[in-house]
N, C-alpha and C. Protein backbone atom coordinates (compact mmCIF):
# COMPACT_ATOMS: atom_id res chain seq x y z
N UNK A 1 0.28 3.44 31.27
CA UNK A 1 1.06 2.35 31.81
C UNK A 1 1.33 2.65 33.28
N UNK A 2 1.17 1.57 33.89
CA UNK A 2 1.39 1.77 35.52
C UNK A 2 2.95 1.15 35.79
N UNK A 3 3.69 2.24 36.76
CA UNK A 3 5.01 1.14 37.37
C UNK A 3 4.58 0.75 38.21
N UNK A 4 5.69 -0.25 38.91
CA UNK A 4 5.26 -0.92 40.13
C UNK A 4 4.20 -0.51 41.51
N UNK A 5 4.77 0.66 41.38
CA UNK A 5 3.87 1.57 42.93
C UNK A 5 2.50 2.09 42.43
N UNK A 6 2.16 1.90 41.31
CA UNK A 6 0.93 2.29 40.98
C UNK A 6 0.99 3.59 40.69
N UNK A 7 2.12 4.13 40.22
CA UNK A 7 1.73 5.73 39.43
C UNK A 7 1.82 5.69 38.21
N UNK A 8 1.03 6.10 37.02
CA UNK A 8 1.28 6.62 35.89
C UNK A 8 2.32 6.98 35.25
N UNK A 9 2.74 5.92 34.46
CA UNK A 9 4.44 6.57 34.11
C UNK A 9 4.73 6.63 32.56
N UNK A 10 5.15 7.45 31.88
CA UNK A 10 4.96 7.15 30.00
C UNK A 10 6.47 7.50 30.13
N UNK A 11 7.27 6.69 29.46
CA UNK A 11 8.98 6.89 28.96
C UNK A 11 8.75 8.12 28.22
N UNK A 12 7.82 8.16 27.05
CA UNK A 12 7.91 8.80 26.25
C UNK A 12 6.29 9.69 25.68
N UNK A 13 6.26 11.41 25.81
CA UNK A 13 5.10 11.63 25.92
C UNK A 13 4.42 11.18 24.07
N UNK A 14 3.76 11.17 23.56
CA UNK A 14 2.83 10.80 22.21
C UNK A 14 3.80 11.59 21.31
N UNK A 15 3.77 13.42 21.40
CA UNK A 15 4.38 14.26 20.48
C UNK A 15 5.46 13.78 20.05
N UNK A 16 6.35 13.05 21.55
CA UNK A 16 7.86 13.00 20.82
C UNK A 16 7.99 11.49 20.16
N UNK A 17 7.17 10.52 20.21
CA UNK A 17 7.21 9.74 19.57
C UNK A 17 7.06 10.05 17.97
N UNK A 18 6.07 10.91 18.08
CA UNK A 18 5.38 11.58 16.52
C UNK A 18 6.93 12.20 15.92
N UNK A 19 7.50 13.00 16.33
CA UNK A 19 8.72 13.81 16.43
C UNK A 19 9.78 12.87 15.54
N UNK A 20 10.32 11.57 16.38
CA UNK A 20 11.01 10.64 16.22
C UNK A 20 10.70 9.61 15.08
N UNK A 21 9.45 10.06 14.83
CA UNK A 21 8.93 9.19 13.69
C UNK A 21 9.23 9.83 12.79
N UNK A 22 8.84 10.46 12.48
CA UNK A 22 8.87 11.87 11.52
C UNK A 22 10.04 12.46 11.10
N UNK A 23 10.85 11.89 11.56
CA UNK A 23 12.58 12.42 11.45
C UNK A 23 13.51 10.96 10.94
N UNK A 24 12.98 9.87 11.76
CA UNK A 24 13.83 8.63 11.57
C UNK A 24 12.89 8.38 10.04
N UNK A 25 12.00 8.65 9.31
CA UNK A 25 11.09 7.92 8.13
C UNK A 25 11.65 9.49 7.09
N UNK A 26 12.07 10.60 7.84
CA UNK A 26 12.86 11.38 6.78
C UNK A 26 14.16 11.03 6.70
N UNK A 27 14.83 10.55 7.46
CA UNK A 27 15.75 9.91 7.05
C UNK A 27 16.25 8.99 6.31
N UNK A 28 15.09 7.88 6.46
CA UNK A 28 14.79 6.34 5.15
C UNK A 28 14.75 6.98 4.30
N UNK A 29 14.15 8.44 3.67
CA UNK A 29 13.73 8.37 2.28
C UNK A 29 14.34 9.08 1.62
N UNK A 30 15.38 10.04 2.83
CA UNK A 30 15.87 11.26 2.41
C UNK A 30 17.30 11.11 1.48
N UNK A 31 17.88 12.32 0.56
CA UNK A 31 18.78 12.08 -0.36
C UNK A 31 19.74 12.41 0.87
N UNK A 32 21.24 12.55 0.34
CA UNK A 32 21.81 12.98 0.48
C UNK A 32 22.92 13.82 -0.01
N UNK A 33 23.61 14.81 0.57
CA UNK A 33 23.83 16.15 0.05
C UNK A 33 25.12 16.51 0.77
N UNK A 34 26.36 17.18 -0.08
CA UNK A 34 27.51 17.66 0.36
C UNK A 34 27.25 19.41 0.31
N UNK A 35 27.59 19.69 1.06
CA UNK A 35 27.16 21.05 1.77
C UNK A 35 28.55 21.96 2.17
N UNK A 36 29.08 23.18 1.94
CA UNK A 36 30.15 23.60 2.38
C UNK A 36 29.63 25.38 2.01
N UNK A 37 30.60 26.51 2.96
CA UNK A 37 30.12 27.63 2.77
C UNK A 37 31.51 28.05 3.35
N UNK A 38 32.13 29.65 2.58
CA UNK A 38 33.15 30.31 2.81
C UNK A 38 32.96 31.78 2.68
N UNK A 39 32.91 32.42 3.18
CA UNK A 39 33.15 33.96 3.30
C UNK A 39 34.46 34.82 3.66
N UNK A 40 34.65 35.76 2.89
CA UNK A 40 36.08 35.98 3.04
C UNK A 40 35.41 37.78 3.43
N UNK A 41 35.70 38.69 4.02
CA UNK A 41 35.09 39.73 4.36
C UNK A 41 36.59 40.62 5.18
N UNK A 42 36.71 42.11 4.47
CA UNK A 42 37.82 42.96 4.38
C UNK A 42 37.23 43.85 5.23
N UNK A 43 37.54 44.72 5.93
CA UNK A 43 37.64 45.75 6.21
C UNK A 43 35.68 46.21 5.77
N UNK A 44 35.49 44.81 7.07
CA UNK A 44 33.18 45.40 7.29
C UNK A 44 32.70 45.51 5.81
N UNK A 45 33.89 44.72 4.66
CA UNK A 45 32.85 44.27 3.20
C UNK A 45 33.03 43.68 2.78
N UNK A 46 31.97 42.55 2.35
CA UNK A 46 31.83 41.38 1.97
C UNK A 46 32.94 40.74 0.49
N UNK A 47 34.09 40.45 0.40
CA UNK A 47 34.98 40.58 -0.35
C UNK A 47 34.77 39.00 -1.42
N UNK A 48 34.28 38.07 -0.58
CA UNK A 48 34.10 36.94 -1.23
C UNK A 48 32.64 36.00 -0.37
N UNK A 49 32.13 35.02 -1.22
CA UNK A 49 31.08 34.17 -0.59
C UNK A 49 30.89 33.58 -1.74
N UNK A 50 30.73 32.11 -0.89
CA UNK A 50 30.80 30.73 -1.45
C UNK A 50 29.88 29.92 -0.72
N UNK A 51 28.67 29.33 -1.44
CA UNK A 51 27.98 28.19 -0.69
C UNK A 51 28.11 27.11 -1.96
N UNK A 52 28.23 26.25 -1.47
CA UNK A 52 28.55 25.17 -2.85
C UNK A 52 27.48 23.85 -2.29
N UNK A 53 26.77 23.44 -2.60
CA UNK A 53 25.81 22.56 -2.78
C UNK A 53 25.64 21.59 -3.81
N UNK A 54 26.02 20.45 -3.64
CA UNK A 54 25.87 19.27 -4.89
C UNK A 54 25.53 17.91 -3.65
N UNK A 55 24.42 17.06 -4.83
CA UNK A 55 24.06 15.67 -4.66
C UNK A 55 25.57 14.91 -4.30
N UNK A 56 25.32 13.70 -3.23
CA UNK A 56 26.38 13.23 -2.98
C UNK A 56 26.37 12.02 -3.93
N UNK A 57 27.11 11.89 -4.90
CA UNK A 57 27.66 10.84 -5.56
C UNK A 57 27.73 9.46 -5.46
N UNK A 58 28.40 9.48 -3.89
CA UNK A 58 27.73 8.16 -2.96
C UNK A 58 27.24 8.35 -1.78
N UNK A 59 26.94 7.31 -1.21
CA UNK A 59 26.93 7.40 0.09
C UNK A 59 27.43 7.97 0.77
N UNK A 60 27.09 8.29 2.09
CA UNK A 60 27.99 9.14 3.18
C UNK A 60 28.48 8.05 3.95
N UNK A 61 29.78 7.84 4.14
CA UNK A 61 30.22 7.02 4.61
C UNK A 61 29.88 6.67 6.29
N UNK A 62 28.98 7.48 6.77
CA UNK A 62 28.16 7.75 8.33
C UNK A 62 27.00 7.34 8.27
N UNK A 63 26.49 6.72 8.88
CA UNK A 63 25.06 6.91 8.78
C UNK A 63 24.30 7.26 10.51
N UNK A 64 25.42 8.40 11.05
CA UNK A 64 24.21 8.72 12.48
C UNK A 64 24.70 10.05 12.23
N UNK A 65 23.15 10.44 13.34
CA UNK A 65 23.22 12.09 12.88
C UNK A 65 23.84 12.95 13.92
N UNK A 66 24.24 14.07 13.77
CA UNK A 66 24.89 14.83 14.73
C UNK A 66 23.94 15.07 15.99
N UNK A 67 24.34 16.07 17.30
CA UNK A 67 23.36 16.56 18.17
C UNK A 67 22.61 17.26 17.96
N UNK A 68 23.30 17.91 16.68
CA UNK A 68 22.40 19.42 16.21
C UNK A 68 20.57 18.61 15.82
N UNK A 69 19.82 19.97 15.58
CA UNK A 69 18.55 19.49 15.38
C UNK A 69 18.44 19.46 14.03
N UNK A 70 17.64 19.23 13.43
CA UNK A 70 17.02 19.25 12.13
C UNK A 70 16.67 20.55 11.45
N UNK A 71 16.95 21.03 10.60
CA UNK A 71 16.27 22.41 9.90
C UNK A 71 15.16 22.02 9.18
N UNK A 72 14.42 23.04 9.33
CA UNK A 72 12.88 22.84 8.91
C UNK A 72 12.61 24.22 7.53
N UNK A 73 12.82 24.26 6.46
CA UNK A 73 12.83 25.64 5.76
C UNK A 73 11.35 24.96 4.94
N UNK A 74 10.94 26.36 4.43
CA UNK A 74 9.38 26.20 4.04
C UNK A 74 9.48 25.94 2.08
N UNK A 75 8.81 25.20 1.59
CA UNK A 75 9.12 25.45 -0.05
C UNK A 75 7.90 26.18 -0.35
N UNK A 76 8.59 27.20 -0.97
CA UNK A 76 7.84 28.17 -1.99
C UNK A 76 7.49 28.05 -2.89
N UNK A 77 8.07 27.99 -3.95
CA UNK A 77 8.00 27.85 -5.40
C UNK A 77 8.61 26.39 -5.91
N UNK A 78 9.91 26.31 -5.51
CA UNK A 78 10.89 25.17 -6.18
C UNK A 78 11.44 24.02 -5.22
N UNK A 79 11.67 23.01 -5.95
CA UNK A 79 12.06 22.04 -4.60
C UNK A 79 13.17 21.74 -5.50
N UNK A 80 14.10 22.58 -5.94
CA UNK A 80 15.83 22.87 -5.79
C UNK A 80 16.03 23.47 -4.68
N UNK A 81 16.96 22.67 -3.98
CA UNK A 81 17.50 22.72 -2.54
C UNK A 81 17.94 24.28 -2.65
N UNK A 82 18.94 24.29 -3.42
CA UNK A 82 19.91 25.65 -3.78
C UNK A 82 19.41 26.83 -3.33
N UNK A 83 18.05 26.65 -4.53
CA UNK A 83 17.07 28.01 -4.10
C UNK A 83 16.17 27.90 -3.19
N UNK A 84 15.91 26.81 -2.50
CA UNK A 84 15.28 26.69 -1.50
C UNK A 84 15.89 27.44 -0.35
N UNK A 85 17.49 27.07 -0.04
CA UNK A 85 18.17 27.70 0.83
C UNK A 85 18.45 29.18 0.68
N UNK A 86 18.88 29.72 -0.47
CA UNK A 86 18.55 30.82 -1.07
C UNK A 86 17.70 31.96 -0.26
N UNK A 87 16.54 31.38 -0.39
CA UNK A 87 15.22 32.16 0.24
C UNK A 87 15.41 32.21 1.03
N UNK A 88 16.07 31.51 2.30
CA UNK A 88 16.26 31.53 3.34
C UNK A 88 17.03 31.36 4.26
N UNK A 89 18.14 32.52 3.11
CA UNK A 89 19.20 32.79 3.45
C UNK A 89 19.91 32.66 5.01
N UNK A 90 19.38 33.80 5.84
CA UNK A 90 19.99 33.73 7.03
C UNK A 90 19.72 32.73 8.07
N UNK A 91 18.89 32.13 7.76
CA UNK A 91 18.08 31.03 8.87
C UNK A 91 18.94 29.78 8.80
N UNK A 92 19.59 30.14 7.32
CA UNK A 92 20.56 28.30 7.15
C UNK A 92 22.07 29.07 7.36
N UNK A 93 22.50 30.19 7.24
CA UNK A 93 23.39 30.80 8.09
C UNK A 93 23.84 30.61 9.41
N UNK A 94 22.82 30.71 9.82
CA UNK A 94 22.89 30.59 11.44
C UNK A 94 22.65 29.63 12.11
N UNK A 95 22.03 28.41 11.02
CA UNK A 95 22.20 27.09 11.51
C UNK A 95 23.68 26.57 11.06
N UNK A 96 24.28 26.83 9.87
CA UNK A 96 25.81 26.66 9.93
C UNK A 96 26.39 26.77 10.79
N UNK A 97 26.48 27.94 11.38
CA UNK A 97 27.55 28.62 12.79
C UNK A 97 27.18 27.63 13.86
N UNK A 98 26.26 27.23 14.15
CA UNK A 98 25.26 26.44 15.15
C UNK A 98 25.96 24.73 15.06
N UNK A 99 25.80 24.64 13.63
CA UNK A 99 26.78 23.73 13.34
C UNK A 99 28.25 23.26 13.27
N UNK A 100 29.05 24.25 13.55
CA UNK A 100 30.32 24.49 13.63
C UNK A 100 31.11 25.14 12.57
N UNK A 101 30.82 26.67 12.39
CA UNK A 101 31.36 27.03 11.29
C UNK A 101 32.50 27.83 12.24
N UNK A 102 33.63 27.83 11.54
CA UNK A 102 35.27 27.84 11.98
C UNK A 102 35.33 29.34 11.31
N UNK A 103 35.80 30.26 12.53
CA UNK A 103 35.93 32.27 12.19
C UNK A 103 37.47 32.23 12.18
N UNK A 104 37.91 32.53 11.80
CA UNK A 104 39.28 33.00 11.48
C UNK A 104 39.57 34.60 11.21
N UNK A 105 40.31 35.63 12.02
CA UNK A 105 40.09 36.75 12.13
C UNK A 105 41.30 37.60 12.38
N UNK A 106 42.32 38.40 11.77
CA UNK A 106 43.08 38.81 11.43
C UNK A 106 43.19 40.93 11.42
N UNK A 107 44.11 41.12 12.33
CA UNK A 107 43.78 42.60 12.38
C UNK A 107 45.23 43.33 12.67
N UNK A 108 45.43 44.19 11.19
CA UNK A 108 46.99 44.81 11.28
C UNK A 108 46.51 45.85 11.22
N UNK A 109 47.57 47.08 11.48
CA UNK A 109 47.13 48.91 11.50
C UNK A 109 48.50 48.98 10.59
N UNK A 110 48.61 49.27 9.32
CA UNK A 110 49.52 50.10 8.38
C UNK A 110 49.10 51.28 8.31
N UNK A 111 50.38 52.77 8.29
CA UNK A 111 50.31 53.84 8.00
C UNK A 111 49.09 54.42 8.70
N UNK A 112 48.92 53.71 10.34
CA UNK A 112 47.87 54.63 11.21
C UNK A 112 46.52 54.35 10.56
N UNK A 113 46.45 53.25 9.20
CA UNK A 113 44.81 52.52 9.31
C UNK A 113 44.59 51.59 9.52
N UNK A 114 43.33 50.98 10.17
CA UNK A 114 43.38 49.85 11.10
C UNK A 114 42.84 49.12 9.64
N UNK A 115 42.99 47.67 9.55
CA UNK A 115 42.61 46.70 8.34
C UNK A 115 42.25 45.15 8.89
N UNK A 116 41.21 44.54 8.52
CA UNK A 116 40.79 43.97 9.26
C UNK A 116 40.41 42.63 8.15
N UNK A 117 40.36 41.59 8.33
CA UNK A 117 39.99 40.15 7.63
C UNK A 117 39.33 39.27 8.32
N UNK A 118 38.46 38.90 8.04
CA UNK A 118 37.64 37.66 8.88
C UNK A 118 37.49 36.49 7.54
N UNK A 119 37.61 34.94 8.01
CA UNK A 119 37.40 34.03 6.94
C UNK A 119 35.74 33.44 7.60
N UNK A 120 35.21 32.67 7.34
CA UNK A 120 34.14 32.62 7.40
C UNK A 120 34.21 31.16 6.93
N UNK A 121 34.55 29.90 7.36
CA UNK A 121 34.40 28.49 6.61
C UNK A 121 33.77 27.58 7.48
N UNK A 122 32.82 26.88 6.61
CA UNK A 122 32.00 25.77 6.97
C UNK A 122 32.69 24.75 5.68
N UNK A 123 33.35 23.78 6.98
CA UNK A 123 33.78 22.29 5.61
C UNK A 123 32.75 21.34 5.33
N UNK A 124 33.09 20.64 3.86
CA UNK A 124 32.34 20.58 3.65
C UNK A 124 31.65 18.65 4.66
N UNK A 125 30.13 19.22 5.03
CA UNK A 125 29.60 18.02 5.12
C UNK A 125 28.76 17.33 4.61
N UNK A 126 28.06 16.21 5.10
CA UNK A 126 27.36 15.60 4.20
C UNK A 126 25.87 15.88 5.13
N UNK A 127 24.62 16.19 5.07
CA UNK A 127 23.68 16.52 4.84
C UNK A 127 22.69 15.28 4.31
N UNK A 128 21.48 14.82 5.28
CA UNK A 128 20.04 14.40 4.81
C UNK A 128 19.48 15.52 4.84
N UNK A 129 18.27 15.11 3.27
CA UNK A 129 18.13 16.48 3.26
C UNK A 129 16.57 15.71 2.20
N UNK A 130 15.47 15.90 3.15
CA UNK A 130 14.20 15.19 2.78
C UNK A 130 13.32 16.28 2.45
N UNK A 131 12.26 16.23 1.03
CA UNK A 131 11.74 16.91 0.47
C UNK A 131 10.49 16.70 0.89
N UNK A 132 9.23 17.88 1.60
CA UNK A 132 7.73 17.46 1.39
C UNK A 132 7.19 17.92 1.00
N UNK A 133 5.65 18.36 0.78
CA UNK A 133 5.08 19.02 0.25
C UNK A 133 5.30 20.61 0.30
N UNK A 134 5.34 21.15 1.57
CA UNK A 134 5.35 21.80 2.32
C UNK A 134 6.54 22.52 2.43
N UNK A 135 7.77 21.10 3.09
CA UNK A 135 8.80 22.25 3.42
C UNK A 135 10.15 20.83 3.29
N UNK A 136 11.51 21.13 3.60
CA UNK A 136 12.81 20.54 3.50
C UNK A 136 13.14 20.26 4.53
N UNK A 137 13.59 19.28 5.00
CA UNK A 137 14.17 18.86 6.30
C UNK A 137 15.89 18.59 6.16
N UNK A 138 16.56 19.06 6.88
CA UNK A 138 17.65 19.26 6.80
C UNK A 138 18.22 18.33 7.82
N UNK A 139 19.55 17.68 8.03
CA UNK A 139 19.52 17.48 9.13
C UNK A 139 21.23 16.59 8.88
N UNK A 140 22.35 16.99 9.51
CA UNK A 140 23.71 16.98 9.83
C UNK A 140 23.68 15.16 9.96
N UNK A 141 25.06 14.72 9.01
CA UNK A 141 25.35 13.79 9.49
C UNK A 141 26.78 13.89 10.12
N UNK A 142 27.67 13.00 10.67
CA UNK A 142 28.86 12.78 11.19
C UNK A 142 29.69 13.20 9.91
């Protein structure tokens, strides 16, 4: 496409159209999913952990998606989300935090030992969450 002055101009290069397609048509088809995770951790050991994962019942009362990007995890064996995430454990970890997971962190010294608490909570949200051959697309709603 030419602008006015005669240079070559594309709004948008091919890939990210492909990109945008590929995300807005996982979205049409995709379920949706309530998502929440808690860690409670004492003194550098893991004292409690909670990921709770269930189908949303209804609708999500949102329908636009956050800034965050999309998670892309690979299916192995099962296309249960649960164990899908499971496998890949730290990668949806660290897209939580990425997502806004809330640290709460607490530190007293009784009898000259130092004691230490960190909470670890992700509330819960609602989640598109599109199945392919291949792999799961994840991706934050409001």
């Amino acid at each position: 496409m030419r602008s006015g002055n005669g240079d070559n101009t594309q709004p948008f290069s091919i890939s990210s159209l492909v990109i945008l397609f590929i995300l807005s048509s996982a979205t049409l088809f995709a379920d949706e999913y309530l998502i929440s995770y808690r860690s409670v951790i004492q003194d550098a050991i893991i004292y409690n952990e909670t990921l709770t994962i269930s189908h949303a019942m209804q609708k999500c009362p949102q329908n636009s998606f956050l800034n965050e990007k999309a998670l892309l995890l690979p299916i192995k064996k099962s296309k249960d989300l649960k164990e899908i995430i499971l496998q890949n454990y730290e990668e949806f970890l660290e897209y939580l935090q990425k997502s806004g997971m809330k640290v709460e962190h607490a530190q007293e010294t009784r009898n000259s030992i130092n004691h230490s608490t960190t909470r670890l909570t992700f509330q819960t949200h609602c989640f598109k969450v599109d199945f392919n051959d291949n792999f799961v697309t994840i991706a934050p709603l409001k």
